[in-house]
PDB file of N, CA and C in Angstrom:
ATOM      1  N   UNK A   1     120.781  87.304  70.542  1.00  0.00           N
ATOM      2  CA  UNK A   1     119.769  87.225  69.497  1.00  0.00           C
ATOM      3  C   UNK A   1     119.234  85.802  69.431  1.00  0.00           C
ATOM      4  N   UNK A   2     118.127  85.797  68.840  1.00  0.00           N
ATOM      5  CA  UNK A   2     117.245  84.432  69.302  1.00  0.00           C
ATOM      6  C   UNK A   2     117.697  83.439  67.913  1.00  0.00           C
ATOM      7  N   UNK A   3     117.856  82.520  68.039  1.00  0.00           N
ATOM      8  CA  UNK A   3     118.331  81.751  66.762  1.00  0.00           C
ATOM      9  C   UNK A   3     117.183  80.363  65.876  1.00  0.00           C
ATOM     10  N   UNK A   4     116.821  79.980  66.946  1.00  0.00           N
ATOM     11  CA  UNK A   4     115.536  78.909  67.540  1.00  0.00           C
ATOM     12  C   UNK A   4     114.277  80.071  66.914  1.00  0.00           C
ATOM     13  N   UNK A   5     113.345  78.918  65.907  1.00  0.00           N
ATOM     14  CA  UNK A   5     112.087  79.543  65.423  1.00  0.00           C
ATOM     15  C   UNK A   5     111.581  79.618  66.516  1.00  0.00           C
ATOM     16  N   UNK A   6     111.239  79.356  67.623  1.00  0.00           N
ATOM     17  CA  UNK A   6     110.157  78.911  68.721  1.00  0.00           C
ATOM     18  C   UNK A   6     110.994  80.378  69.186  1.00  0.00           C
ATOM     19  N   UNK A   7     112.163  80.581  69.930  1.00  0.00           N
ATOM     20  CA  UNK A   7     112.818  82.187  70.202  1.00  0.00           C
ATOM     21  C   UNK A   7     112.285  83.277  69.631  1.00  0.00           C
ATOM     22  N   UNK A   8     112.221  83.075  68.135  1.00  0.00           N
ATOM     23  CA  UNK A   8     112.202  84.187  67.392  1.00  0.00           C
ATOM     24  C   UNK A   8     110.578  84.974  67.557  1.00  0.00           C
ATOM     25  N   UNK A   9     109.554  83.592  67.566  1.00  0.00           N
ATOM     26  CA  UNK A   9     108.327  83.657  67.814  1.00  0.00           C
ATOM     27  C   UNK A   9     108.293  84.594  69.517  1.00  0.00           C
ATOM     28  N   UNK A  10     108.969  84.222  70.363  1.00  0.00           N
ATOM     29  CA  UNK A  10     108.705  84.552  71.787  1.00  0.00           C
ATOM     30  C   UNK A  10     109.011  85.984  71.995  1.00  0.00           C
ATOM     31  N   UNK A  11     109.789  86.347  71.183  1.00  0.00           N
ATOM     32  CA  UNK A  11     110.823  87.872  71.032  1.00  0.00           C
ATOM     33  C   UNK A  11     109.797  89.007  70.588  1.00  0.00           C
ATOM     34  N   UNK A  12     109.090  87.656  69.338  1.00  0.00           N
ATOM     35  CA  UNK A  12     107.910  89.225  68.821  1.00  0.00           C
ATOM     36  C   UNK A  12     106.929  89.180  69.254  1.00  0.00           C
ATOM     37  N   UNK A  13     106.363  87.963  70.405  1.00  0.00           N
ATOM     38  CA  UNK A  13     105.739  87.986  71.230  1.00  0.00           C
ATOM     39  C   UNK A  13     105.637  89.375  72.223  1.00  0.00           C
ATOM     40  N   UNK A  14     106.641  88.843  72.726  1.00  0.00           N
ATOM     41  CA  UNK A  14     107.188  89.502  74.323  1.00  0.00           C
ATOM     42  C   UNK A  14     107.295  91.290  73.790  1.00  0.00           C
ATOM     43  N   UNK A  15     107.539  91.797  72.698  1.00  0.00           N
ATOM     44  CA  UNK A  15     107.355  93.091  72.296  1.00  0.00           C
ATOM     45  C   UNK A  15     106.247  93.467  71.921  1.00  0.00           C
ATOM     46  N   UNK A  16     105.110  92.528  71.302  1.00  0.00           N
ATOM     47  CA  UNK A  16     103.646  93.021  71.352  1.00  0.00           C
ATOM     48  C   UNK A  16     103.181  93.199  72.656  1.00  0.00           C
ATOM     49  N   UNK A  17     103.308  92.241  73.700  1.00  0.00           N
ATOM     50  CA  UNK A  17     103.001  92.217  75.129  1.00  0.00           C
ATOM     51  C   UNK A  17     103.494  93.588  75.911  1.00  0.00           C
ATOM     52  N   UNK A  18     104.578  94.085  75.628  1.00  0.00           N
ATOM     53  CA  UNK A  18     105.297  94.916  76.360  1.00  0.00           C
ATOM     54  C   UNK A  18     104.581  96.438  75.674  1.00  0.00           C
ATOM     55  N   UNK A  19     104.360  96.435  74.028  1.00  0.00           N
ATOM     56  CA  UNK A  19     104.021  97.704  74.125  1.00  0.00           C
ATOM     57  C   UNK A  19     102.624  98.042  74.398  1.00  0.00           C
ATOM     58  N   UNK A  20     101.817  96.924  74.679  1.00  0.00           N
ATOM     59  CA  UNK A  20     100.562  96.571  75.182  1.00  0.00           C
ATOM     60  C   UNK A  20     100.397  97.578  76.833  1.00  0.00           C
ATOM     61  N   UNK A  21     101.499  96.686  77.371  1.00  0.00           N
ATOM     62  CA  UNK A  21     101.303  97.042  78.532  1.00  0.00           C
ATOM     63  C   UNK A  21     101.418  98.141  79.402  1.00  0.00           C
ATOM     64  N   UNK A  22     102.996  98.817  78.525  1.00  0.00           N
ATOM     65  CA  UNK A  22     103.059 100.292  78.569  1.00  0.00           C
ATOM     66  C   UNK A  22     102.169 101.468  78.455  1.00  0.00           C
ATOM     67  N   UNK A  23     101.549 100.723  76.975  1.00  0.00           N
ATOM     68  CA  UNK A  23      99.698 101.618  77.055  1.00  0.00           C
ATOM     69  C   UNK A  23      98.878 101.802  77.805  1.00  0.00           C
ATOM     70  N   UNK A  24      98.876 100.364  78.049  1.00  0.00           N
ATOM     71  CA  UNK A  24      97.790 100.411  79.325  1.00  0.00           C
ATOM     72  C   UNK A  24      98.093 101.088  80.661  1.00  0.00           C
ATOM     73  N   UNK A  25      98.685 100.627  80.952  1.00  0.00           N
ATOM     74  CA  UNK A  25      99.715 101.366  82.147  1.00  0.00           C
ATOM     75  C   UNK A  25      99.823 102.950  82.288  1.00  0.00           C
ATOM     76  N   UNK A  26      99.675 103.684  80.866  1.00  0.00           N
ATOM     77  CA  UNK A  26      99.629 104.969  80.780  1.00  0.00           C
ATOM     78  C   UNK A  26      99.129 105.379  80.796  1.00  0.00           C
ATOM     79  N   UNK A  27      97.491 105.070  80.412  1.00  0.00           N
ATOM     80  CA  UNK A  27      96.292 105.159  79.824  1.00  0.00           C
ATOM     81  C   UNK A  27      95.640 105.084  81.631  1.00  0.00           C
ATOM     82  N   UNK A  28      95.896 104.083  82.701  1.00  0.00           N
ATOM     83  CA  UNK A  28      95.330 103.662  83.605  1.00  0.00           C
ATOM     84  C   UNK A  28      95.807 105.083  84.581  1.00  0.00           C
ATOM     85  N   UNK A  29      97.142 105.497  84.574  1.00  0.00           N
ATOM     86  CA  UNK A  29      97.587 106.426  85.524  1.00  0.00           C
ATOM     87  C   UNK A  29      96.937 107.459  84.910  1.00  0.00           C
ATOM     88  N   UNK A  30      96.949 108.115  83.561  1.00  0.00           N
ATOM     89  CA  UNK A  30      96.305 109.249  83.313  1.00  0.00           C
ATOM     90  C   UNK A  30      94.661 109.256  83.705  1.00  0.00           C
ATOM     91  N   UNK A  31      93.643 107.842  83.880  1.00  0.00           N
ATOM     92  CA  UNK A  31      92.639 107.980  84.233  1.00  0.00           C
ATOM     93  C   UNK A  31      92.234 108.637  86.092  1.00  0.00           C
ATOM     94  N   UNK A  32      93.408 107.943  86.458  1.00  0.00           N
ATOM     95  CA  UNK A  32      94.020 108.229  88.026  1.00  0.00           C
ATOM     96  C   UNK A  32      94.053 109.369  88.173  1.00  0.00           C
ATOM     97  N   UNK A  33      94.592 109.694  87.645  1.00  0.00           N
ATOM     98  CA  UNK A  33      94.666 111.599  88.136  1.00  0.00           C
ATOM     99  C   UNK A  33      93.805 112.433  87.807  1.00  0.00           C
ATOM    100  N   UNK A  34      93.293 111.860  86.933  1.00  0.00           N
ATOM    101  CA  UNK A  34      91.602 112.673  86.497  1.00  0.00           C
ATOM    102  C   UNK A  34      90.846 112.873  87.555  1.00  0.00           C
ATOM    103  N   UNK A  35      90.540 111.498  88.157  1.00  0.00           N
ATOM    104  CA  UNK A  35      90.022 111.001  89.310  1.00  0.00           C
ATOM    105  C   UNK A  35      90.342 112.248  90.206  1.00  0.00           C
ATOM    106  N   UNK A  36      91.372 112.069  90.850  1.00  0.00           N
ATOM    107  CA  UNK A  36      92.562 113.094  91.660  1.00  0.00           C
ATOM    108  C   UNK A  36      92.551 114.328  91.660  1.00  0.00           C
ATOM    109  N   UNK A  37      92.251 114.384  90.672  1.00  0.00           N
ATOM    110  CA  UNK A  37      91.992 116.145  90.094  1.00  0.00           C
ATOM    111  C   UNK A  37      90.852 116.860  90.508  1.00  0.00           C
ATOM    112  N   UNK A  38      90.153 115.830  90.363  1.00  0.00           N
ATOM    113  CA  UNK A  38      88.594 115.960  90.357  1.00  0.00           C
ATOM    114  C   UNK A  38      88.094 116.258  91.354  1.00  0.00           C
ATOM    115  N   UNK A  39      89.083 115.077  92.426  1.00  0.00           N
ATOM    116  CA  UNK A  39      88.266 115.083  94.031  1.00  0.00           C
ATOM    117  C   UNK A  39      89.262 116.366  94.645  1.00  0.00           C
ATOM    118  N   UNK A  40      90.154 116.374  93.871  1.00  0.00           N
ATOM    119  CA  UNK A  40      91.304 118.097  94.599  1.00  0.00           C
ATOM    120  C   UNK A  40      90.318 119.203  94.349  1.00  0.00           C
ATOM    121  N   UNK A  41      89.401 119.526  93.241  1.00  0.00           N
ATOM    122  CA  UNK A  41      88.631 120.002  93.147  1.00  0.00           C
ATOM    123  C   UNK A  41      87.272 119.880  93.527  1.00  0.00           C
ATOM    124  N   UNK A  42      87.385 119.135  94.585  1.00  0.00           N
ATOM    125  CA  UNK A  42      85.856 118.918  94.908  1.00  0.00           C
ATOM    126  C   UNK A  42      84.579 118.835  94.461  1.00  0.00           C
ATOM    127  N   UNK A  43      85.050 118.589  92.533  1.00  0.00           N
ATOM    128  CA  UNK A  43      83.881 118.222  91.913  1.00  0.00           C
ATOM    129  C   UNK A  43      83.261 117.012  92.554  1.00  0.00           C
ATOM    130  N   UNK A  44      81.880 116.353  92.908  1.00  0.00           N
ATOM    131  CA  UNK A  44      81.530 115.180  93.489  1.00  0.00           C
ATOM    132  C   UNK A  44      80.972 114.581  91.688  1.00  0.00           C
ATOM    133  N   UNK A  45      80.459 115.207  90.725  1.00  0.00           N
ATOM    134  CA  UNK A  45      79.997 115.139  89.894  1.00  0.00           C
ATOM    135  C   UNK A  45      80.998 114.480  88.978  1.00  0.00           C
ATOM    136  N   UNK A  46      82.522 115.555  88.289  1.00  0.00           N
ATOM    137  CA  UNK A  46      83.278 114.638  87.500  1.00  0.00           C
ATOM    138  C   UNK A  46      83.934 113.725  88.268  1.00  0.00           C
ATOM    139  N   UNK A  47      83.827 113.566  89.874  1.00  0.00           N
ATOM    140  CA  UNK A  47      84.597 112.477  90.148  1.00  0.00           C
ATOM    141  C   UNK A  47      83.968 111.364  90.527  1.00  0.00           C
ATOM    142  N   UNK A  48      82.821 111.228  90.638  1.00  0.00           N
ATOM    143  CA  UNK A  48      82.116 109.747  90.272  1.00  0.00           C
ATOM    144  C   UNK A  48      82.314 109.846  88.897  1.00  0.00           C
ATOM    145  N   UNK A  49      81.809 110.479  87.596  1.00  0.00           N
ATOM    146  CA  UNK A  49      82.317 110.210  86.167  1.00  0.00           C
ATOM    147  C   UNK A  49      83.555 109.308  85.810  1.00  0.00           C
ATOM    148  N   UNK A  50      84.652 110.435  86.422  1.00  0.00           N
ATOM    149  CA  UNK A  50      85.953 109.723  86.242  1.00  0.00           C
ATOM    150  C   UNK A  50      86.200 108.361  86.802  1.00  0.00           C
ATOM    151  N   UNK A  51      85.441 108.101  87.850  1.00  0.00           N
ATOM    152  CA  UNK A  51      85.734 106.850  88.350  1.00  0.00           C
ATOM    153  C   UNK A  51      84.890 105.853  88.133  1.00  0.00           C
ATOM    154  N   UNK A  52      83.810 106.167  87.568  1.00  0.00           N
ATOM    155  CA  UNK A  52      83.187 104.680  86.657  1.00  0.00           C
ATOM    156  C   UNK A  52      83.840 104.503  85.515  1.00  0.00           C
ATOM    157  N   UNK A  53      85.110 105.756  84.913  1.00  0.00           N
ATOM    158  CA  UNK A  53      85.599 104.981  83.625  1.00  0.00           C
ATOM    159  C   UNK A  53      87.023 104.411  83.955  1.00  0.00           C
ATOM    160  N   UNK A  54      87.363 104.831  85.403  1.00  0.00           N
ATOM    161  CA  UNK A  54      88.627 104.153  85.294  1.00  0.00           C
ATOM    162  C   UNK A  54      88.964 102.492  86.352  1.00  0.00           C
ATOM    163  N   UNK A  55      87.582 102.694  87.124  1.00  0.00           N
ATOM    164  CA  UNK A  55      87.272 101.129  87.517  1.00  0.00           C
ATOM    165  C   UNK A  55      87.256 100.150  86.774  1.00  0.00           C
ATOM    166  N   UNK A  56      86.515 100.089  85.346  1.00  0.00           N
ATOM    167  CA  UNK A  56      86.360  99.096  84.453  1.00  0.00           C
ATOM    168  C   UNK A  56      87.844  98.904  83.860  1.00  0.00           C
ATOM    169  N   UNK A  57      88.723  99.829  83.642  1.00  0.00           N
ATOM    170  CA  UNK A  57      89.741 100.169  83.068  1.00  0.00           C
ATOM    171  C   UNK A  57      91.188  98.760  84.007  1.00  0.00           C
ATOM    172  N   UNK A  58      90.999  99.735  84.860  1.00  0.00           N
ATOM    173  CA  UNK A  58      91.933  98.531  85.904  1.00  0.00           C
ATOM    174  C   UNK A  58      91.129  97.034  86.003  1.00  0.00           C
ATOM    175  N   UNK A  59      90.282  97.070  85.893  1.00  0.00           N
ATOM    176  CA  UNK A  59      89.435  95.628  86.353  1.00  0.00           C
ATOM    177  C   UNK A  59      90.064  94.584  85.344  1.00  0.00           C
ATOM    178  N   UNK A  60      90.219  95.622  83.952  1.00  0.00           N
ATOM    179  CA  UNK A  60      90.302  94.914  82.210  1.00  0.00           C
ATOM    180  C   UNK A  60      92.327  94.578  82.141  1.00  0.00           C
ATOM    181  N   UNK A  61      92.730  95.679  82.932  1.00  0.00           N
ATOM    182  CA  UNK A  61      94.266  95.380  83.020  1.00  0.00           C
ATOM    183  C   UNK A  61      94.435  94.464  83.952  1.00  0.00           C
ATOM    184  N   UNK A  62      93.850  94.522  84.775  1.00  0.00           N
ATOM    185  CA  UNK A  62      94.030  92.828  85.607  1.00  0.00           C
ATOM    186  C   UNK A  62      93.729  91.591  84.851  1.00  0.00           C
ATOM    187  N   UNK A  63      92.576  91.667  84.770  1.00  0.00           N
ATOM    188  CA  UNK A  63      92.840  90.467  84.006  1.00  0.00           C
ATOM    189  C   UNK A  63      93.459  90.190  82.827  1.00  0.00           C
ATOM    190  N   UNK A  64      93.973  91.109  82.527  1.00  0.00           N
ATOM    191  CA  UNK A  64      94.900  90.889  80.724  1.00  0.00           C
ATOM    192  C   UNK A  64      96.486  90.903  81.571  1.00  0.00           C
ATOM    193  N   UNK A  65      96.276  90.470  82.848  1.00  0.00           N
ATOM    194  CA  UNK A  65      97.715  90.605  83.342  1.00  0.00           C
ATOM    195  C   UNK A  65      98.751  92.124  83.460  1.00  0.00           C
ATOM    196  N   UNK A  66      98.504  92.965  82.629  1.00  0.00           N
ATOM    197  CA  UNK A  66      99.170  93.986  82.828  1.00  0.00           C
ATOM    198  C   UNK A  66      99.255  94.519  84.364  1.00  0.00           C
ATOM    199  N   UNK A  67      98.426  94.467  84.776  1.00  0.00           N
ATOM    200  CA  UNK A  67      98.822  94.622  86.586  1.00  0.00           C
ATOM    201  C   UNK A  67      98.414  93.479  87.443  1.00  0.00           C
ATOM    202  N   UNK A  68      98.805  93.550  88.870  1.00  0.00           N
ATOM    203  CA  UNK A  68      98.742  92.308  89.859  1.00  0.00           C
ATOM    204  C   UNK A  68      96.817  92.848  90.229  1.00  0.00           C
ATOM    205  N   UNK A  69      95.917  91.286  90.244  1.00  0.00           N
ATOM    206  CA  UNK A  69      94.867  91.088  90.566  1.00  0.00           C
ATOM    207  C   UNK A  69      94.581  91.996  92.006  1.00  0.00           C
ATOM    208  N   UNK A  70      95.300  92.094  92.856  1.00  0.00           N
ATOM    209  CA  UNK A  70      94.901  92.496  94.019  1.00  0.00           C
ATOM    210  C   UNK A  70      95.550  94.456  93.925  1.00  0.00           C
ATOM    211  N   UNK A  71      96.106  94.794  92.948  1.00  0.00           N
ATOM    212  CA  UNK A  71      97.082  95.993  92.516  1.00  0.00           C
ATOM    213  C   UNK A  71      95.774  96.758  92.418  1.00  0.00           C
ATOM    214  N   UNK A  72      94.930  96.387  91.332  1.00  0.00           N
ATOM    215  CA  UNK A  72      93.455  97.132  90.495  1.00  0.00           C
ATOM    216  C   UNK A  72      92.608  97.176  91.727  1.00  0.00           C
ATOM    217  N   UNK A  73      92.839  96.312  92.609  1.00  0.00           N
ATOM    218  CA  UNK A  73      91.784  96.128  93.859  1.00  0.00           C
ATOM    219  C   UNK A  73      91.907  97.174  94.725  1.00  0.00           C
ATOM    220  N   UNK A  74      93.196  97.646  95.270  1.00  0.00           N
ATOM    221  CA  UNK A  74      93.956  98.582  96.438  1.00  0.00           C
ATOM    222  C   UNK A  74      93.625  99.314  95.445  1.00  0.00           C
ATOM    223  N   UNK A  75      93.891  99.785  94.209  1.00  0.00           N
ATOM    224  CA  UNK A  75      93.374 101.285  93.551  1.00  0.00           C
ATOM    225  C   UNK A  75      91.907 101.471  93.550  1.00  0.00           C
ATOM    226  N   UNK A  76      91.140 100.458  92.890  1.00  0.00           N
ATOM    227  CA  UNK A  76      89.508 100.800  93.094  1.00  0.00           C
ATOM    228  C   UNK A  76      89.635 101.610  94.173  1.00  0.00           C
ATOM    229  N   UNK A  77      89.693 100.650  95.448  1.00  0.00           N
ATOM    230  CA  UNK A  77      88.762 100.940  96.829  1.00  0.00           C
ATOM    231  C   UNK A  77      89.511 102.357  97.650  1.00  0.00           C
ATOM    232  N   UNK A  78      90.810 102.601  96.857  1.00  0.00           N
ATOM    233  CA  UNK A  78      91.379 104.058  97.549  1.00  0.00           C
ATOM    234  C   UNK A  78      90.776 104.658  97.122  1.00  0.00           C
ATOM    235  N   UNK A  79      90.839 104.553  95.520  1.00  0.00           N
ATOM    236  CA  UNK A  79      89.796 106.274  95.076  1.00  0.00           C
ATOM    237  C   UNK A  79      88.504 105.833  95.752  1.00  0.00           C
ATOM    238  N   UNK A  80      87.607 105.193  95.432  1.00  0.00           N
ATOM    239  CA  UNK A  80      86.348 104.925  95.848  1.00  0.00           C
ATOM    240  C   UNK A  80      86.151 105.866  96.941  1.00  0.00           C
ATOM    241  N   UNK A  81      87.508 105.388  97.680  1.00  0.00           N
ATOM    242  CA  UNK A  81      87.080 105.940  99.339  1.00  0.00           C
ATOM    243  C   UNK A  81      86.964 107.878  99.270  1.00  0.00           C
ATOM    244  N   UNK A  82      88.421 107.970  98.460  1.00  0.00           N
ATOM    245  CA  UNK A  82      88.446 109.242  98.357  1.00  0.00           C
ATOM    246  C   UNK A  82      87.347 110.095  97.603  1.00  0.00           C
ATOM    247  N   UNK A  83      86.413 109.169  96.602  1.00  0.00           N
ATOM    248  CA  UNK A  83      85.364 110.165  96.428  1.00  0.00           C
ATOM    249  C   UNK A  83      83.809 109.768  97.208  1.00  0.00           C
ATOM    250  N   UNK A  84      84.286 108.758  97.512  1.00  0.00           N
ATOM    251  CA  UNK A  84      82.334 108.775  98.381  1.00  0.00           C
ATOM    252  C   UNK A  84      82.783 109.991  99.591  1.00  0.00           C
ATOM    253  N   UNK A  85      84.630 110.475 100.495  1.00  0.00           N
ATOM    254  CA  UNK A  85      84.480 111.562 101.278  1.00  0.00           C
ATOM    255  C   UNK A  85      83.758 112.307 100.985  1.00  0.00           C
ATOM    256  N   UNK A  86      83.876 112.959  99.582  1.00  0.00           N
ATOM    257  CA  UNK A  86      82.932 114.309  99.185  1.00  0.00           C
ATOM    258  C   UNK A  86      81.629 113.915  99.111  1.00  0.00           C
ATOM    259  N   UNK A  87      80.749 113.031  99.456  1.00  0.00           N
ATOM    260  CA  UNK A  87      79.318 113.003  99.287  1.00  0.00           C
ATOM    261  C   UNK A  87      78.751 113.631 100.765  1.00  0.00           C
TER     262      UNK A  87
END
């Protein structure tokens, strides 16, 4: 247990950060499979949809740190790839 004001501060830090990130994190995979779903279904229609809302999505968790800068990058450009196939 943290004893140090400057600890105590970092503790309720580090638990706003964490349930932050879990959200996001949940929020980012459920946009993923939308995506996924979409192109399994060969909609070309909801899966450009789905994937202009979940590009901005990862772009915003990178930079808020919740994922690695180059992590949001390898996801863009896979789905990307996987839905410009269906055009």
């Amino acid at each position: 247990m943290a004893t140090h004001k400057s600890a105590e501060k970092r503790d309720r830090q580090s638990k706003k950060h964490r349930t932050r990130n879990i959200a996001a994190k949940s929020a980012i995979k459920t946009k993923i499979k939308s995506v996924l779903a979409s192109v399994d279904s060969k909609n070309k229609e909801n899966s450009i949809h789905a994937l202009k809302t979940v590009t901005p999505a990862l772009a915003k968790a990178a930079s808020k740190g919740v994922i690695h800068k180059k992590n949001a990058s390898r996801k863009i450009s896979r789905l990307t790839k996987k839905v410009n196939a269906l055009k």
